[in-house]
Protein backbone atom coordinates (compact mmCIF):
# COMPACT_ATOMS: atom_id res chain seq x y z
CA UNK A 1 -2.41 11.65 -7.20
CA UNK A 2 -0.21 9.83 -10.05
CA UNK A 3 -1.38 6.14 -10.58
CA UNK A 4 0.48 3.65 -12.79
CA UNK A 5 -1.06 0.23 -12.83
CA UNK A 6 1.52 -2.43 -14.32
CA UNK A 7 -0.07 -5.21 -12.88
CA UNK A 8 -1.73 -8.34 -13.95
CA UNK A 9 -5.21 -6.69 -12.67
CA UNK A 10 -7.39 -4.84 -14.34
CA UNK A 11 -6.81 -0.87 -14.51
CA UNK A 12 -10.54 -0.11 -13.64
CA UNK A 13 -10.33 -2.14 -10.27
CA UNK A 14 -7.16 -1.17 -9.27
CA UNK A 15 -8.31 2.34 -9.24
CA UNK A 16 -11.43 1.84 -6.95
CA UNK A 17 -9.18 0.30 -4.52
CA UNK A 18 -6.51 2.73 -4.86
CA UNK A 19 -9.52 5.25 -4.31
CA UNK A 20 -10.67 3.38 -1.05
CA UNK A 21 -7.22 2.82 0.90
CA UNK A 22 -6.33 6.68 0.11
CA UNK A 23 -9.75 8.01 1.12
CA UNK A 24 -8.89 10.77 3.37
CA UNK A 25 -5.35 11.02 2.14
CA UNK A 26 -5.37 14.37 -0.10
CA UNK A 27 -2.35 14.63 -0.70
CA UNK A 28 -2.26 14.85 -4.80
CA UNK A 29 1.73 14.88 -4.70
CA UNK A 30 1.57 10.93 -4.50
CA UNK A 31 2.52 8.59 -7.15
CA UNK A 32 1.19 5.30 -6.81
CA UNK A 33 2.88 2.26 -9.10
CA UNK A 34 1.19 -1.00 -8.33
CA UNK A 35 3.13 -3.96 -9.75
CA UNK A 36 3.41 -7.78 -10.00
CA UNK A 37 5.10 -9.50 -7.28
CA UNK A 38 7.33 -12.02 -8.30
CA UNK A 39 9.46 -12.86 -5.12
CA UNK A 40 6.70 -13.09 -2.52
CA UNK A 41 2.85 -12.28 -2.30
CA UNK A 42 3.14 -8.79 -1.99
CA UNK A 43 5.08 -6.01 -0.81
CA UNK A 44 5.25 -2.22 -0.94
CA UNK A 45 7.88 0.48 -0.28
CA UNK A 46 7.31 4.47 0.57
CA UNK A 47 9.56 6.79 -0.77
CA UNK A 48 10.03 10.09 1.34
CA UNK A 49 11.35 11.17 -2.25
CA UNK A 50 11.90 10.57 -5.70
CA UNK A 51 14.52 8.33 -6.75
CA UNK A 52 16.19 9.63 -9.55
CA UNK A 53 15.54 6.85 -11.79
CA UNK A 54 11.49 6.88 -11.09
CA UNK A 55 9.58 7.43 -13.69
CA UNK A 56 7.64 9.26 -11.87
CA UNK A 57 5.93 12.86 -13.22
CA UNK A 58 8.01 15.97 -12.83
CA UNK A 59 5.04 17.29 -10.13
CA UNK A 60 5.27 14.64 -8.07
CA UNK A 61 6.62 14.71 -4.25
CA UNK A 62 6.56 11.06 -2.93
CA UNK A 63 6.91 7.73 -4.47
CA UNK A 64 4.35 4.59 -3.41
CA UNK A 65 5.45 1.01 -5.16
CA UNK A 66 2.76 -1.69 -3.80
CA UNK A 67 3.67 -5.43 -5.40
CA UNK A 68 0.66 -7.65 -4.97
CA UNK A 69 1.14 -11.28 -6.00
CA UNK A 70 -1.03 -14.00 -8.44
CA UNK A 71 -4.44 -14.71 -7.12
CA UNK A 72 -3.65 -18.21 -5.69
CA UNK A 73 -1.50 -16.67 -3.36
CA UNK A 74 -4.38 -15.72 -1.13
CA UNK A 75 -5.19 -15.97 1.45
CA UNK A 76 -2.17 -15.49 3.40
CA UNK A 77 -1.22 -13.40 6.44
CA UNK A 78 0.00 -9.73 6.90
CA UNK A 79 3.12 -10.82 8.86
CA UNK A 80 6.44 -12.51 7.43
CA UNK A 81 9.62 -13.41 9.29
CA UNK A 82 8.85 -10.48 11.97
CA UNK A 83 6.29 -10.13 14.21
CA UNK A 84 5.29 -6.91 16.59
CA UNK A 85 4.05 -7.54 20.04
CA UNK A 86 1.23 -4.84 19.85
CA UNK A 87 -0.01 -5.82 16.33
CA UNK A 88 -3.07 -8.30 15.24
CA UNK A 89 -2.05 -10.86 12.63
CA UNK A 90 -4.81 -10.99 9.88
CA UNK A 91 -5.55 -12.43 6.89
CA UNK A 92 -5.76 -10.90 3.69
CA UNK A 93 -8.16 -13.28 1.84
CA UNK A 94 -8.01 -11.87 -1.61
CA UNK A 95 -5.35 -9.78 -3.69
CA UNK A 96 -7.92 -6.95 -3.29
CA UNK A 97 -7.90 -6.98 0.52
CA UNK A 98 -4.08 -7.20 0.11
CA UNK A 99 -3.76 -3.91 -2.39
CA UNK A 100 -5.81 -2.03 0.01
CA UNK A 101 -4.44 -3.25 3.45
CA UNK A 102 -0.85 -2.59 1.65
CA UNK A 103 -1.33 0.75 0.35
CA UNK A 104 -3.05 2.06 3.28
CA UNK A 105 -0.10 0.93 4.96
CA UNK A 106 2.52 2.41 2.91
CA UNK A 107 0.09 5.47 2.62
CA UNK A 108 1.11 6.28 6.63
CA UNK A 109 4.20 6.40 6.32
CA UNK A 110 4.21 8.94 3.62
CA UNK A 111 1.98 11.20 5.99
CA UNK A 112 4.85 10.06 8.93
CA UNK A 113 7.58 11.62 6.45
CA UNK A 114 5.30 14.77 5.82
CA UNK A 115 4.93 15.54 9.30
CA UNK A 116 8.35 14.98 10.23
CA UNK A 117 7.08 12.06 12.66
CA UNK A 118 9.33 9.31 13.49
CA UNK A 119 8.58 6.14 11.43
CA UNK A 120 6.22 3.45 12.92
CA UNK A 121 5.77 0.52 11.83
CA UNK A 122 3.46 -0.23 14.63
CA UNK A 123 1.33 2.66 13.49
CA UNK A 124 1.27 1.82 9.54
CA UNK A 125 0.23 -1.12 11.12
CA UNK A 126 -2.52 -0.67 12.79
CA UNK A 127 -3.89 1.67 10.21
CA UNK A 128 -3.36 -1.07 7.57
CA UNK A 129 -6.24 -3.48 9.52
CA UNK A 130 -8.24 -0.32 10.40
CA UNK A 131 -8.40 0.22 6.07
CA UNK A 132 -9.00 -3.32 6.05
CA UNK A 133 -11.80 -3.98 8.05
CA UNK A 134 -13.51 -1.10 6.62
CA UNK A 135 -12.84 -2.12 3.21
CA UNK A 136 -14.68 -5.73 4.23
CA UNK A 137 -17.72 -3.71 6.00
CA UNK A 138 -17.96 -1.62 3.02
């Protein structure tokens, strides 16, 4: 796994919770860029490959951007102007819950696109408040 932290968080953190959402994800193709979000309070994207202009290592297979926003954006909620009948809304108290919950998230959809599984965002989902609840119990 490929980490690139340009966030307004410290490296040493970010990696412990990069560590915990991917905990049983092995794949080491993964490149994870966590950045400032400017727009909103977070966001993240899956890439089933490589854009071309990633700057992403050579070795690399997939792409993961999370976008996390300032501190005094949380709490807030997981959903924004959609809403899924068979999902929970939560709350993701802290921007550490958030990078967790988020990457877990993104996280399932790059094991959807290396199974050749149809994408769910029902499923990322779900295993975004399953990551986040154990992240809380840890």
């Amino acid at each position: 796994m490929f980490l690139r932290n340009t966030s307004q968080y410290p490296n040493d953190e970010v990696r412990k919770l990069v560590d915990f959402a991917r905990h049983g994800f092995n794949d080491k193709r993964v490149c994870i860029n966590v950045k400032n979000c400017k727009t909103r309070r977070y966001g993240g994207t899956a890439y089933w490959c490589i854009p071309h202009i990633s700057n992403a290592p050579k070795s690399a297979r997939y792409l993961i951007t999370v976008r996390v926003g300032k501190p005094k954006d949380f709490p807030c909620t997981n959903f924004g102007s959609y809403r899924y009948k068979t999902v929970t809304e939560f709350k993701f108290n802290s921007w550490q819950e958030c990078l967790v919950a988020v990457l877990a998230h993104e996280l399932t959809h790059i094991r959807q696109y290396r199974c050749q599984k149809p994408r769910s965002e029902v499923e990322c989902m779900k295993n975004e408040h399953k990551k986040l609840l154990a992240y809380r119990n840890q």
